[in-house]
C-alpha atoms as a PDB file:
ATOM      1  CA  UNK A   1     -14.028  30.192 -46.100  1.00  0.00           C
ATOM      2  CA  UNK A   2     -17.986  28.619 -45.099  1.00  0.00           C
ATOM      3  CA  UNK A   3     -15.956  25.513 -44.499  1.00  0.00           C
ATOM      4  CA  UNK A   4     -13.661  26.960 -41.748  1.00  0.00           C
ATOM      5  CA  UNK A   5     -13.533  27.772 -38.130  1.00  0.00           C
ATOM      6  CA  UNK A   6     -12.747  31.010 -37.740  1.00  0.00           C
ATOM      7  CA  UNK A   7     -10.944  30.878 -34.705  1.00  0.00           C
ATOM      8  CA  UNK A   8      -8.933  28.188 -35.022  1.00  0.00           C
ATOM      9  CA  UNK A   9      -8.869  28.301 -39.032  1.00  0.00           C
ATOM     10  CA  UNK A  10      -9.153  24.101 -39.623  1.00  0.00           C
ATOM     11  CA  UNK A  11     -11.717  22.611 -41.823  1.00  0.00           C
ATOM     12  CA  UNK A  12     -14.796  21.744 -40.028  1.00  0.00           C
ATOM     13  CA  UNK A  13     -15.579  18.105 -38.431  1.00  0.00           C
ATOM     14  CA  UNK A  14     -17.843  18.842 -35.671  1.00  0.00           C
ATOM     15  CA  UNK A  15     -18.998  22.590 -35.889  1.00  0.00           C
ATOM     16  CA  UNK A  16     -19.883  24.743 -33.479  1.00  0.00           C
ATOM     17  CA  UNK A  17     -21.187  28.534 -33.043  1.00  0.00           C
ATOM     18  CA  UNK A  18     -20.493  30.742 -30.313  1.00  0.00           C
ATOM     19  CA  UNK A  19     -24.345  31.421 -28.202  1.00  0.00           C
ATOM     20  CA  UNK A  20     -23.778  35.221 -27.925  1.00  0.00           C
ATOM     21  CA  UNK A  21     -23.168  35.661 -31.623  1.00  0.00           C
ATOM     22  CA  UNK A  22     -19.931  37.031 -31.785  1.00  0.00           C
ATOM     23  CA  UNK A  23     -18.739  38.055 -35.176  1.00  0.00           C
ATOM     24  CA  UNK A  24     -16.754  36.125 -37.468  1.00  0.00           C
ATOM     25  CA  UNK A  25     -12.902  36.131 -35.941  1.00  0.00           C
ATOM     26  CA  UNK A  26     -11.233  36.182 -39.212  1.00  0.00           C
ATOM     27  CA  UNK A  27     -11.470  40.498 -38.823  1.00  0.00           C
ATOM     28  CA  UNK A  28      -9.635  39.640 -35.665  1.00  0.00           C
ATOM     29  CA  UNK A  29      -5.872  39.853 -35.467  1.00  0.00           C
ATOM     30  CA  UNK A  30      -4.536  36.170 -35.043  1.00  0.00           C
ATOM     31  CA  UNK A  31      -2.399  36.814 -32.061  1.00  0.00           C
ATOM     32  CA  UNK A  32      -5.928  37.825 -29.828  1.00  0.00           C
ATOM     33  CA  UNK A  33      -7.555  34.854 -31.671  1.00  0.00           C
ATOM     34  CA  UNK A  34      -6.413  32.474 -27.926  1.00  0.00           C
ATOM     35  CA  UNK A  35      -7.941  35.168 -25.432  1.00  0.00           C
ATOM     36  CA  UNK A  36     -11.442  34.613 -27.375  1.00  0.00           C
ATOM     37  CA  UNK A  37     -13.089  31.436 -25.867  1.00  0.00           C
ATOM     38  CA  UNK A  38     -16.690  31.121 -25.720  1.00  0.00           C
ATOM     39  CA  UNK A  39     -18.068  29.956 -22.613  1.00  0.00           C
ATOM     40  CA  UNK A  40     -20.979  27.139 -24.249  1.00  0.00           C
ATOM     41  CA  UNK A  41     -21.052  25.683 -27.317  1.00  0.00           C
ATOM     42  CA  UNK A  42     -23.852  25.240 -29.310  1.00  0.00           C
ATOM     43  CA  UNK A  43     -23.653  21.902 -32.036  1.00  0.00           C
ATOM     44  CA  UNK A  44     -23.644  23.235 -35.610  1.00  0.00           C
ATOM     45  CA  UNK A  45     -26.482  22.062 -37.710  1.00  0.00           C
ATOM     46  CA  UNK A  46     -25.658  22.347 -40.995  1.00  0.00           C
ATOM     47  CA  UNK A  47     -28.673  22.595 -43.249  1.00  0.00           C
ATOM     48  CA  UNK A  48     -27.376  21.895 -46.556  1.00  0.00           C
ATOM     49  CA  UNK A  49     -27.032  18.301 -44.931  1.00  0.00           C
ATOM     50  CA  UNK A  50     -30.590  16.519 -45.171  1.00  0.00           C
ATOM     51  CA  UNK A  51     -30.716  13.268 -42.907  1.00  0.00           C
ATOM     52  CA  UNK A  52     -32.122  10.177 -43.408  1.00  0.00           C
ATOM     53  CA  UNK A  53     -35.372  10.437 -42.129  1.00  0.00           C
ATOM     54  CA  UNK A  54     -35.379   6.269 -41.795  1.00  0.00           C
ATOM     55  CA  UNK A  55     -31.777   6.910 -39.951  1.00  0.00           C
ATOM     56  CA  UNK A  56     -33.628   9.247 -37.700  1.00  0.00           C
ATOM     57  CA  UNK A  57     -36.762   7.535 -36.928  1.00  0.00           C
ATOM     58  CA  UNK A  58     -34.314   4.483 -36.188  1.00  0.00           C
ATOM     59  CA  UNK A  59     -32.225   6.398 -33.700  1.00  0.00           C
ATOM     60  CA  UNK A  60     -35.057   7.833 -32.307  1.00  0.00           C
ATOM     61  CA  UNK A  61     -36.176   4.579 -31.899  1.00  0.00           C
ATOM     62  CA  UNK A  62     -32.924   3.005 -29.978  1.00  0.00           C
ATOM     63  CA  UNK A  63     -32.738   6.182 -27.940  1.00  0.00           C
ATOM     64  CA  UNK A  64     -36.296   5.620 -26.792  1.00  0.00           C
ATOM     65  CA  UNK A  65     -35.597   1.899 -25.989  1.00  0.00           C
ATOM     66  CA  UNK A  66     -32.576   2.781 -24.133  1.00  0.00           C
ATOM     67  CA  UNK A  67     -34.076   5.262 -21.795  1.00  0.00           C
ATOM     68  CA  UNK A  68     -36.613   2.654 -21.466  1.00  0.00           C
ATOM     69  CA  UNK A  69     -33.695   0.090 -20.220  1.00  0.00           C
ATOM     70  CA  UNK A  70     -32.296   2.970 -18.173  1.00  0.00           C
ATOM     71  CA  UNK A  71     -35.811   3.750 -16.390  1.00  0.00           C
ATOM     72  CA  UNK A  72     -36.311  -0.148 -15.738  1.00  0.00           C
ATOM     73  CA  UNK A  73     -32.690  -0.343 -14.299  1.00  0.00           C
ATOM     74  CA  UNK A  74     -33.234   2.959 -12.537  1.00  0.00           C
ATOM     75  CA  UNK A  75     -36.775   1.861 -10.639  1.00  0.00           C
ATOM     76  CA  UNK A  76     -35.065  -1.721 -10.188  1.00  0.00           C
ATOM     77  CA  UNK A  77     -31.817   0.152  -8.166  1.00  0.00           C
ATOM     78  CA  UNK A  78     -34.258   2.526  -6.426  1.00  0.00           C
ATOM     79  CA  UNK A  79     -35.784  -1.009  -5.410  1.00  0.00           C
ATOM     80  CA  UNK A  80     -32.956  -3.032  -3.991  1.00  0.00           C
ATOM     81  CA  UNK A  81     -31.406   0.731  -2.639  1.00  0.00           C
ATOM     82  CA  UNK A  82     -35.161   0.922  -0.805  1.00  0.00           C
ATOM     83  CA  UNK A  83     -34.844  -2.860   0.255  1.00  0.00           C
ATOM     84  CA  UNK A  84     -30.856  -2.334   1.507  1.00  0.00           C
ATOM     85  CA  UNK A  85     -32.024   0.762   3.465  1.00  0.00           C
ATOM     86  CA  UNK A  86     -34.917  -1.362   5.833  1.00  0.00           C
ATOM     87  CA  UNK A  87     -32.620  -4.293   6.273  1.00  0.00           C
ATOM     88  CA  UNK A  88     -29.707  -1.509   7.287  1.00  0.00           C
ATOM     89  CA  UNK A  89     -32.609  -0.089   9.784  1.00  0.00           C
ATOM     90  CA  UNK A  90     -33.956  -3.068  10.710  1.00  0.00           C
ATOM     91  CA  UNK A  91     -30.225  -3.823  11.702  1.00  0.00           C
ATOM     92  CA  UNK A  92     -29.942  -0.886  13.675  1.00  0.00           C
ATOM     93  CA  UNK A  93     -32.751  -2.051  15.011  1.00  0.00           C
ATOM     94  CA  UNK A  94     -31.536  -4.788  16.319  1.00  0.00           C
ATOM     95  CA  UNK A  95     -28.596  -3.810  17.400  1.00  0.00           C
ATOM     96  CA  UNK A  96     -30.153  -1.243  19.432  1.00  0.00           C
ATOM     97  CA  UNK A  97     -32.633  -3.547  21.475  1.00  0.00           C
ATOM     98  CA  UNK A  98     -29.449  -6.063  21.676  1.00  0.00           C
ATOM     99  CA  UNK A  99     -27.545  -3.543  23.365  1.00  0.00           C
ATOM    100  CA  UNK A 100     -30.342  -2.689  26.031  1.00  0.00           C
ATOM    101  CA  UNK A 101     -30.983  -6.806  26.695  1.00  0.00           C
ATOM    102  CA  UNK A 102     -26.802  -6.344  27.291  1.00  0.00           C
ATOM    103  CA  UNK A 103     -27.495  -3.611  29.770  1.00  0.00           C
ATOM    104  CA  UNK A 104     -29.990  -5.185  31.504  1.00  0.00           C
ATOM    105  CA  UNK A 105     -28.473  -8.515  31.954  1.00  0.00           C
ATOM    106  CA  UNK A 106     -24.981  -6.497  32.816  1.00  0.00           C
ATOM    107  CA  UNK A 107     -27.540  -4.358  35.409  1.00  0.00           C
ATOM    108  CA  UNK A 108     -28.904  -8.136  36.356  1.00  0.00           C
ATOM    109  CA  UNK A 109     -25.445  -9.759  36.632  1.00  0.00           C
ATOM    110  CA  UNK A 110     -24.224  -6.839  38.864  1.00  0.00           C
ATOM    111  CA  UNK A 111     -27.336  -6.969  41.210  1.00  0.00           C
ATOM    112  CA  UNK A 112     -27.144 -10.759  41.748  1.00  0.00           C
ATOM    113  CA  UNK A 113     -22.911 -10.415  42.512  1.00  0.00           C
ATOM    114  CA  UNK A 114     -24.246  -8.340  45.285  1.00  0.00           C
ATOM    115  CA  UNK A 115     -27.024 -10.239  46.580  1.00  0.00           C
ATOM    116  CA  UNK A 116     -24.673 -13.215  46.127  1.00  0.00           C
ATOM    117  CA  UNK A 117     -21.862 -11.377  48.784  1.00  0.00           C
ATOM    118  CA  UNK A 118     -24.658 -10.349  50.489  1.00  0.00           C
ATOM    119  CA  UNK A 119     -25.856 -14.066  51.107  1.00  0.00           C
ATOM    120  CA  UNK A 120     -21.973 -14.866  51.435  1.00  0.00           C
ATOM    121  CA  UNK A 121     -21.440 -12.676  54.791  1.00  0.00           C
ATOM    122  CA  UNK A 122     -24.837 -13.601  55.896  1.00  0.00           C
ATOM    123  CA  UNK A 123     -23.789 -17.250  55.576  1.00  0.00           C
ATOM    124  CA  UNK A 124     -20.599 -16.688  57.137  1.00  0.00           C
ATOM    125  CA  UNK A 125     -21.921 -15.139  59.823  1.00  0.00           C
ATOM    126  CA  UNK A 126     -24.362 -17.977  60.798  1.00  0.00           C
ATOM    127  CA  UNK A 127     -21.624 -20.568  60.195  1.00  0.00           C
ATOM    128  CA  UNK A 128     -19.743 -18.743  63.135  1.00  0.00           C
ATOM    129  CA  UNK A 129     -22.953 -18.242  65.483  1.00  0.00           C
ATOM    130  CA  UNK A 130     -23.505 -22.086  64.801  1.00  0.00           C
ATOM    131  CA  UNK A 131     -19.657 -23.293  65.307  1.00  0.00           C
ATOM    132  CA  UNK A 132     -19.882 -20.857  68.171  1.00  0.00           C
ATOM    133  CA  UNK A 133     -22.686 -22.780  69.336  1.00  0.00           C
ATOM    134  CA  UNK A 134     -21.128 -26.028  68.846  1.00  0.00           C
ATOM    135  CA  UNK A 135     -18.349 -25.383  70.944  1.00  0.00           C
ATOM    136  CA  UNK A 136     -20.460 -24.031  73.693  1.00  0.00           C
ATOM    137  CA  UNK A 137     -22.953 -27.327  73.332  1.00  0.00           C
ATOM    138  CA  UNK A 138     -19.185 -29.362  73.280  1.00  0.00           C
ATOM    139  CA  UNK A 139     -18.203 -28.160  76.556  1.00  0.00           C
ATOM    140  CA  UNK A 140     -21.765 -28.799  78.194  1.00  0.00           C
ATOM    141  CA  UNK A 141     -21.230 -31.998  76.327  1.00  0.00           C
ATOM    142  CA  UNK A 142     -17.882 -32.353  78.313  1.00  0.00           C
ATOM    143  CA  UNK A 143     -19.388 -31.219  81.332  1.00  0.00           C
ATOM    144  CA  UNK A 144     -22.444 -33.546  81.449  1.00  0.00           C
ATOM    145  CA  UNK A 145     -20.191 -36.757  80.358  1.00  0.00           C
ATOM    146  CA  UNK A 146     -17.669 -35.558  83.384  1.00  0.00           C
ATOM    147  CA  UNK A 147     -20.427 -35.249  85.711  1.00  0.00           C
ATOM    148  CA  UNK A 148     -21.854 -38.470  84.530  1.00  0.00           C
ATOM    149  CA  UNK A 149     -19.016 -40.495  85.088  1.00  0.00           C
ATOM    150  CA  UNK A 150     -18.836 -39.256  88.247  1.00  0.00           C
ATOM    151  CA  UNK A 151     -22.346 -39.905  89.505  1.00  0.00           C
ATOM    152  CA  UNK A 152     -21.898 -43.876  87.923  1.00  0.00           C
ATOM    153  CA  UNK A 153     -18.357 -43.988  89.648  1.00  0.00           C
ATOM    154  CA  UNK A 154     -20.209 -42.305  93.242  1.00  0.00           C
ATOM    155  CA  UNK A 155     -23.812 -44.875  92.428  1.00  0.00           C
ATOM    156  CA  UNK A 156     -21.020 -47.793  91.985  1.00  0.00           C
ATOM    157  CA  UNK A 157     -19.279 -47.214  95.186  1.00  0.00           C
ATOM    158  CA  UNK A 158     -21.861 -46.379  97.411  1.00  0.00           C
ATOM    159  CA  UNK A 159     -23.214 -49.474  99.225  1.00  0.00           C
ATOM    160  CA  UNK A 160     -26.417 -49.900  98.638  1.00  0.00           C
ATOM    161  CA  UNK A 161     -29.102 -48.510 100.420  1.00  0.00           C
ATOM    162  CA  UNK A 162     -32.158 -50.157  99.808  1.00  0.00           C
ATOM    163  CA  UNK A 163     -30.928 -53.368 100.663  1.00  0.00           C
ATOM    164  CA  UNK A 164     -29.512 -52.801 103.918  1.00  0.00           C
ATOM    165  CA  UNK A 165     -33.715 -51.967 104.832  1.00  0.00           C
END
C-alpha cells in the first residue's frame, strides 16, 4: 500500500504529497476521491532511495554551468536590447529634427511664393507705368518727327534770307 497513490490508487512513478497534509484518501469513499485536488504539489523524496553523490555533484555541476550560459546570454540580450533601444531613440531623434527642417523649409517655401507674387504684381505694375510711358514718349516721338518735317519742308521752301542781304 507504501507504493500507491492514494487518490488515484496507481503505483508510484513520480510521487507527490499534498502541502496541507491531508490524510491518507484510502479512508475516503472512492466516488469523493475526484472532488479532492490539492492545490500545489510538493515532489516526493523518497528516502529509502540514496543518490549517487558523484551523479549529484555532476548535475550540480551542469546546472551551475548552464545558469552560467544563461547569465552570459542574459547580460549579452540586455546588451544588444540596451544598444536597439539608443539607435530606436536616436531614430526618433532624427526623425524629429527632420520633421522641423520640413517645417521650416515648408514655412520658407511658403514665404518666398509670396514674396515671389509680391515681386510679380510689383513687376507688372512697372511694366505698365513703363509701356505707358513708351506710348506717351511714341506720340511726342510722332509729334516732334511731324513737326520736324514740317520745319525742313517750311526751311526748304522759304527763299533764302540771308542771301538776298
Amino acid at each position: 500500500m507504501a507504493n500507491e497513490c492514494s487518490i488515484c490508487l496507481s503505483s508510484f512513478k513520480e510521487p507527490v504529497s499534498i502541502p496541507c497534509a491531508s490524510p491518507d484518501l484510502t479512508y475516503l469513499p472512492k466516488k469523493y476521491h475526484e472532488f479532492v485536488v490539492p492545490n500545489v504539489r510538493r515532489v516526493y523524496v523518497d528516502a529509502t532511495r540514496q543518490p549517487n553523490l558523484q551523479s549529484l555533484q555532476k548535475s550540480l555541476q551542469l546546472s551551475k554551468s548552464k545558469i552560467q550560459k544563461l547569465e552570459r546570454d542574459q547580460e549579452v540580450l540586455l546588451q544588444q536590447c540596451e544598444r536597439h533601444m539608443a539607435a530606436a531613440h536616436a531614430q526618433a531623434e532624427g526623425e524629429r529634427a527632420a520633421r522641423e527642417t520640413a517645417a521650416k523649409l515648408l514655412q520658407t517655401i511658403h514665404d518666398m511664393e509670396h514674396e515671389f507674387r509680391t515681386v510679380t504684381t510689383q513687376a507688372e505694375d512697372r511694366i505698365k507705368v513703363l509701356e505707358a510711358g513708351t506710348e506717351n514718349l511714341h506720340i511726342k516721338y510722332e509729334d516732334l518727327k511731324y513737326r520736324y518735317s514740317k520745319r525742313k519742308a517750311r526751311h526748304e521752301y522759304a527763299p533764302d534770307v540771308s542771301k538776298s542781304i
